[in-house]
N, C-alpha and C. Protein backbone atom coordinates (compact mmCIF):
# COMPACT_ATOMS: atom_id res chain seq x y z
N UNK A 1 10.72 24.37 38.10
CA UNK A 1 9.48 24.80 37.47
C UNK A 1 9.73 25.31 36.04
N UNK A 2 10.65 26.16 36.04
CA UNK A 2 10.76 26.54 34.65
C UNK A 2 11.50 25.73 33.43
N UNK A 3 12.07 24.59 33.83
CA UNK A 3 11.91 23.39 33.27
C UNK A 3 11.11 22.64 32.94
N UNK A 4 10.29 22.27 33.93
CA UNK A 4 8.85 21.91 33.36
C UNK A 4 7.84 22.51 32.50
N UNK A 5 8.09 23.75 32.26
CA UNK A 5 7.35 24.89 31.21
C UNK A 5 7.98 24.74 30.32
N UNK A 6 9.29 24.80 29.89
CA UNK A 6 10.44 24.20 28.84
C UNK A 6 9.42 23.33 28.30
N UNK A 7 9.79 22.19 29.17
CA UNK A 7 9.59 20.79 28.65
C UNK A 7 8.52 19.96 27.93
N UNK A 8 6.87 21.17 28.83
CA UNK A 8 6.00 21.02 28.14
C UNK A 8 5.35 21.89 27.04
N UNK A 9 7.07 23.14 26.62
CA UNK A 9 6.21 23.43 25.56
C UNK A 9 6.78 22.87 24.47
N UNK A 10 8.16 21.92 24.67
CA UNK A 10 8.72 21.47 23.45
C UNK A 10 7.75 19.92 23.15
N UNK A 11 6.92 19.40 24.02
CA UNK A 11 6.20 18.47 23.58
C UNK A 11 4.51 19.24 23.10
N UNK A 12 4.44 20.13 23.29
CA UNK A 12 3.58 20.81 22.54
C UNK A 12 3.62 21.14 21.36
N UNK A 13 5.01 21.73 21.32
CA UNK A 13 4.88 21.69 19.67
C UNK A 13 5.52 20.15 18.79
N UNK A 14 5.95 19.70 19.37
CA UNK A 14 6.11 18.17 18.91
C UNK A 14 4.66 17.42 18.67
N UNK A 15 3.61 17.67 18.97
CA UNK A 15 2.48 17.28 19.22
C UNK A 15 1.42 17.63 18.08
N UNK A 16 1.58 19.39 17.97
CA UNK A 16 1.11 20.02 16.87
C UNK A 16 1.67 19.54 15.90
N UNK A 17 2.99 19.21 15.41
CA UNK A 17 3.67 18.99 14.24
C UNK A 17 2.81 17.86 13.87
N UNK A 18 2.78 16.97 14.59
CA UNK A 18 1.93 15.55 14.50
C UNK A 18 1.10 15.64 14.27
N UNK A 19 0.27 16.69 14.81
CA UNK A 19 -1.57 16.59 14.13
C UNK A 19 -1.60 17.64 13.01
N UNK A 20 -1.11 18.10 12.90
CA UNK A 20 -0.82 18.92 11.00
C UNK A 20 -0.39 17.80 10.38
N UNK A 21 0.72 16.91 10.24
CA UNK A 21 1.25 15.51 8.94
C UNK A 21 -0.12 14.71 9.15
N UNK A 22 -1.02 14.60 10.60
CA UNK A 22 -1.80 13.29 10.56
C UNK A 22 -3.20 14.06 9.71
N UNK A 23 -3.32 15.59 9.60
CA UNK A 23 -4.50 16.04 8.55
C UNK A 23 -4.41 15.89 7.47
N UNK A 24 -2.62 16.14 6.71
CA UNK A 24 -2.69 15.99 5.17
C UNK A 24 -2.77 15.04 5.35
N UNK A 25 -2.06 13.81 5.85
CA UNK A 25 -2.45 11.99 5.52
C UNK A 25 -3.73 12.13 5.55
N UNK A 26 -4.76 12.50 6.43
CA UNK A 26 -6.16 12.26 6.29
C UNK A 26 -6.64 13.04 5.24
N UNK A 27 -6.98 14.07 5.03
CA UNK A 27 -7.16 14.62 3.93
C UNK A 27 -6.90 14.06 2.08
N UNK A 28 -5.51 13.53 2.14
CA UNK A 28 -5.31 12.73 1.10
C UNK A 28 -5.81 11.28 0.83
N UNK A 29 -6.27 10.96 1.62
CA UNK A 29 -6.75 9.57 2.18
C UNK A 29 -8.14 9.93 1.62
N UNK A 30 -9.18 10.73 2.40
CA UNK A 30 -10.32 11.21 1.57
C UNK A 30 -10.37 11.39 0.35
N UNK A 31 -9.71 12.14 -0.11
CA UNK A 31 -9.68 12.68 -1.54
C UNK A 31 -9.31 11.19 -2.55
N UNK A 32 -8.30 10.20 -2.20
CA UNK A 32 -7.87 9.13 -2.92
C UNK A 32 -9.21 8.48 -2.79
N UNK A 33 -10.26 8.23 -1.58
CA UNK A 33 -10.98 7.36 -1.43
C UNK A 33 -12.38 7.79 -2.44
N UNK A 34 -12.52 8.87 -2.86
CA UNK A 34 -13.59 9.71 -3.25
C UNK A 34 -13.04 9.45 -4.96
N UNK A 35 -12.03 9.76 -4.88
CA UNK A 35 -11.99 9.17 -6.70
C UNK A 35 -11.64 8.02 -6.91
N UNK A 36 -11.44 6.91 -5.94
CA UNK A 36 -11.33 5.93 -6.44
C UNK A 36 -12.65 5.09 -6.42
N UNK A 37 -14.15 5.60 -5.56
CA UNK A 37 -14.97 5.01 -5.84
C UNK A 37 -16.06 5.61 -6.87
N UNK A 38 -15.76 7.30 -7.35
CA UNK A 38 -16.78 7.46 -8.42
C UNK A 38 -15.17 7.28 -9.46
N UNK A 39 -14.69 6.73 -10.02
CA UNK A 39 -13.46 7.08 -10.75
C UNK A 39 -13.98 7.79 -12.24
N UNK A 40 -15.10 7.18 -12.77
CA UNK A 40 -15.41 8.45 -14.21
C UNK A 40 -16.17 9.03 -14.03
N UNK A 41 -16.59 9.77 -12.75
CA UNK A 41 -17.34 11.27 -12.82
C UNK A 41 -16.84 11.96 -11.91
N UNK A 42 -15.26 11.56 -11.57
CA UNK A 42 -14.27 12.86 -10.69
C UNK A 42 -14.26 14.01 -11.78
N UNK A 43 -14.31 15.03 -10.95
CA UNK A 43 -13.97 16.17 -12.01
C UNK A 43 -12.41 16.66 -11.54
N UNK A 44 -12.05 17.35 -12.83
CA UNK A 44 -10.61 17.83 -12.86
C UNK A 44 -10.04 18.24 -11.38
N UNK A 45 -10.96 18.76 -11.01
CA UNK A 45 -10.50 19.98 -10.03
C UNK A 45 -10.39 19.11 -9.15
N UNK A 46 -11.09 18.25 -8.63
CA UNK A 46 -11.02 16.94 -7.34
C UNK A 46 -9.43 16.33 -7.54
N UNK A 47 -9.49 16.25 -8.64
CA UNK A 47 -8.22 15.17 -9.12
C UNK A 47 -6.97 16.09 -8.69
N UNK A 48 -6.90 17.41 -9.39
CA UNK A 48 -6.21 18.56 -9.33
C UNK A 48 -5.63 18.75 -7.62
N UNK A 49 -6.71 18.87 -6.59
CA UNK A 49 -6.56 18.90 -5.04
C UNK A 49 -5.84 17.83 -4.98
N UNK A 50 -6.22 16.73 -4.94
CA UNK A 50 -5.42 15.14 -4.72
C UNK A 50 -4.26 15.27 -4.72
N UNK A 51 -4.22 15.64 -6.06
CA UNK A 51 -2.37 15.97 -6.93
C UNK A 51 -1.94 16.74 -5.89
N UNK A 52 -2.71 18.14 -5.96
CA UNK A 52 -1.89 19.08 -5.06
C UNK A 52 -1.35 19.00 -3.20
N UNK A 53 -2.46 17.87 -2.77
CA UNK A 53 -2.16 17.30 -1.22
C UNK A 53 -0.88 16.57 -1.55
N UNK A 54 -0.86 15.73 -2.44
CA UNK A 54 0.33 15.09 -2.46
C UNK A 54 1.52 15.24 -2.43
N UNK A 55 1.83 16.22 -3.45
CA UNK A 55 2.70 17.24 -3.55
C UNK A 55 3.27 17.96 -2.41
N UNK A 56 2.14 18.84 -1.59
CA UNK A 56 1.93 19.65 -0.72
C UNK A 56 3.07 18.55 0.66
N UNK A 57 2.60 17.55 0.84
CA UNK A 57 2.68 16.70 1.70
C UNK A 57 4.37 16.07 1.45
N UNK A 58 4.65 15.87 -0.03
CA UNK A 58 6.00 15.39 -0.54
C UNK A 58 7.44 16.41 -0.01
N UNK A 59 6.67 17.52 -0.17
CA UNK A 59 7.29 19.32 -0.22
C UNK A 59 7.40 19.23 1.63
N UNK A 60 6.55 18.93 2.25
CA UNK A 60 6.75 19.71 3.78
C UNK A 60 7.26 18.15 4.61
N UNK A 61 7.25 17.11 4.17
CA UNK A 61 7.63 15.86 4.78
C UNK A 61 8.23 14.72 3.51
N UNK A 62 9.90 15.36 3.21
CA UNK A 62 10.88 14.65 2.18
C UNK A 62 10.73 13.34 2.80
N UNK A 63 11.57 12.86 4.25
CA UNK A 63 12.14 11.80 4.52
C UNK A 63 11.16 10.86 4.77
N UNK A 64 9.61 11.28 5.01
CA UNK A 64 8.65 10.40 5.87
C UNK A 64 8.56 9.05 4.53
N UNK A 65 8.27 7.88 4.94
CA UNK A 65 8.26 6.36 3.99
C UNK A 65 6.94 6.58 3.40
N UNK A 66 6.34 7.26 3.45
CA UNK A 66 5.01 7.06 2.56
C UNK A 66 5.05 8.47 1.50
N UNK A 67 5.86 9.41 1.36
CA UNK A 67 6.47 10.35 0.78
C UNK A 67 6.54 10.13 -0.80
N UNK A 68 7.24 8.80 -1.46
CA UNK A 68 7.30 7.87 -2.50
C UNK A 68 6.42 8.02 -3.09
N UNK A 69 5.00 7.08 -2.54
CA UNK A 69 3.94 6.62 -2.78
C UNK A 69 3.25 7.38 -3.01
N UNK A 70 3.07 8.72 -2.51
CA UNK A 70 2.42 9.90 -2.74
C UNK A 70 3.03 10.28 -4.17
N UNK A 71 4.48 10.65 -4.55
CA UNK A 71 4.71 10.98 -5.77
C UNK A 71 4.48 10.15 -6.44
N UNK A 72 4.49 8.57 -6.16
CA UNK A 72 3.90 7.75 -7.62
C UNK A 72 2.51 7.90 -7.71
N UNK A 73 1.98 7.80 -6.90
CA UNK A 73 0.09 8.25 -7.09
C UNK A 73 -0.22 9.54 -7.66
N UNK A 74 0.16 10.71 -7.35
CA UNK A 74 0.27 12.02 -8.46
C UNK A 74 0.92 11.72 -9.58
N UNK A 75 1.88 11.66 -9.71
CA UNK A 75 2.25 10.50 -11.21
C UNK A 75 0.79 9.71 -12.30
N UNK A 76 0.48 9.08 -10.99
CA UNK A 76 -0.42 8.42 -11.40
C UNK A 76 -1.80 8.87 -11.84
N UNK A 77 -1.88 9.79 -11.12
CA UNK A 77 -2.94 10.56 -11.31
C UNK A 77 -3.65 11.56 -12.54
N UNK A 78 -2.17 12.09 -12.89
CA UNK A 78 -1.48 12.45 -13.81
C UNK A 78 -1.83 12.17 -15.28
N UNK A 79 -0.72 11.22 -14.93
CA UNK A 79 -0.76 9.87 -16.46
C UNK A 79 -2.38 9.51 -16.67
N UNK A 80 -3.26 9.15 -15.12
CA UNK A 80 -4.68 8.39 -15.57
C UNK A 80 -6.17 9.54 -16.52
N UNK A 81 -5.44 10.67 -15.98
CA UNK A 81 -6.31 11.96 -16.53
C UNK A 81 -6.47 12.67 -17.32
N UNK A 82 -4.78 12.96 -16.92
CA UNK A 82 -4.45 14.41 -17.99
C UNK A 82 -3.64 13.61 -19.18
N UNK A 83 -3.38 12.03 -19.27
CA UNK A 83 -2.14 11.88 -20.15
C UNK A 83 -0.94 12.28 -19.90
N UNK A 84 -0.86 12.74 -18.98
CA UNK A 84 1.21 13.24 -19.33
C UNK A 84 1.77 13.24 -17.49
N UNK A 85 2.38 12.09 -17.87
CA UNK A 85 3.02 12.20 -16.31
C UNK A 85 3.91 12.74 -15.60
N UNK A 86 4.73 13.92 -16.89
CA UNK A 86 5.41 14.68 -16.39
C UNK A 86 5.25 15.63 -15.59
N UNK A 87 4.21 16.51 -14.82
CA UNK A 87 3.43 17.80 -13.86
C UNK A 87 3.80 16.45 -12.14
N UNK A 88 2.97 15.72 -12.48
CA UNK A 88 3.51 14.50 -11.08
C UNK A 88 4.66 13.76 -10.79
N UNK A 89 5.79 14.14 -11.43
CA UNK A 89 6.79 13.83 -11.38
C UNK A 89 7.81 14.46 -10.32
């Protein structure tokens, strides 16, 4: 029995970990989808969050394969706004 309490609390928190990475992916996913369909009446601050999910997301999940793509899109984001792609770098 007290193995089985073990067992289901290490897939509990294996579980949570998963639905915290699958909110910032969603969350960033919104935010990309929202400025990419008004793209010249995003305001700073929208753009600013974006950047900062990305980041946020780069910082708490190094090894994950979509990790990259997130820093070239803040990059990108960056360069498409503010001019200077060095802050998304």
């Amino acid at each position: 029995m007290k193995n089985l309490s073990i067992c289901l609390f290490f897939v509990f928190l294996i579980s949570c970990g998963d639905l915290a990475k699958r909110n910032k992916i969603d969350k960033i996913n919104a935010l990309k989808a929202i400025i990419e369909k008004d793209d010249m009446k995003v305001s700073d601050s929208l753009v600013n969050e974006s950047i900062q999910a990305m980041q946020n997301y780069a910082k708490a999940y190094p090894e994950d394969s979509i990790t990259p793509q997130y820093l070239f899109d803040a990059a990108a984001l960056y360069r498409r706004y503010f001019h200077s792609p060095e802050p998304g770098i």
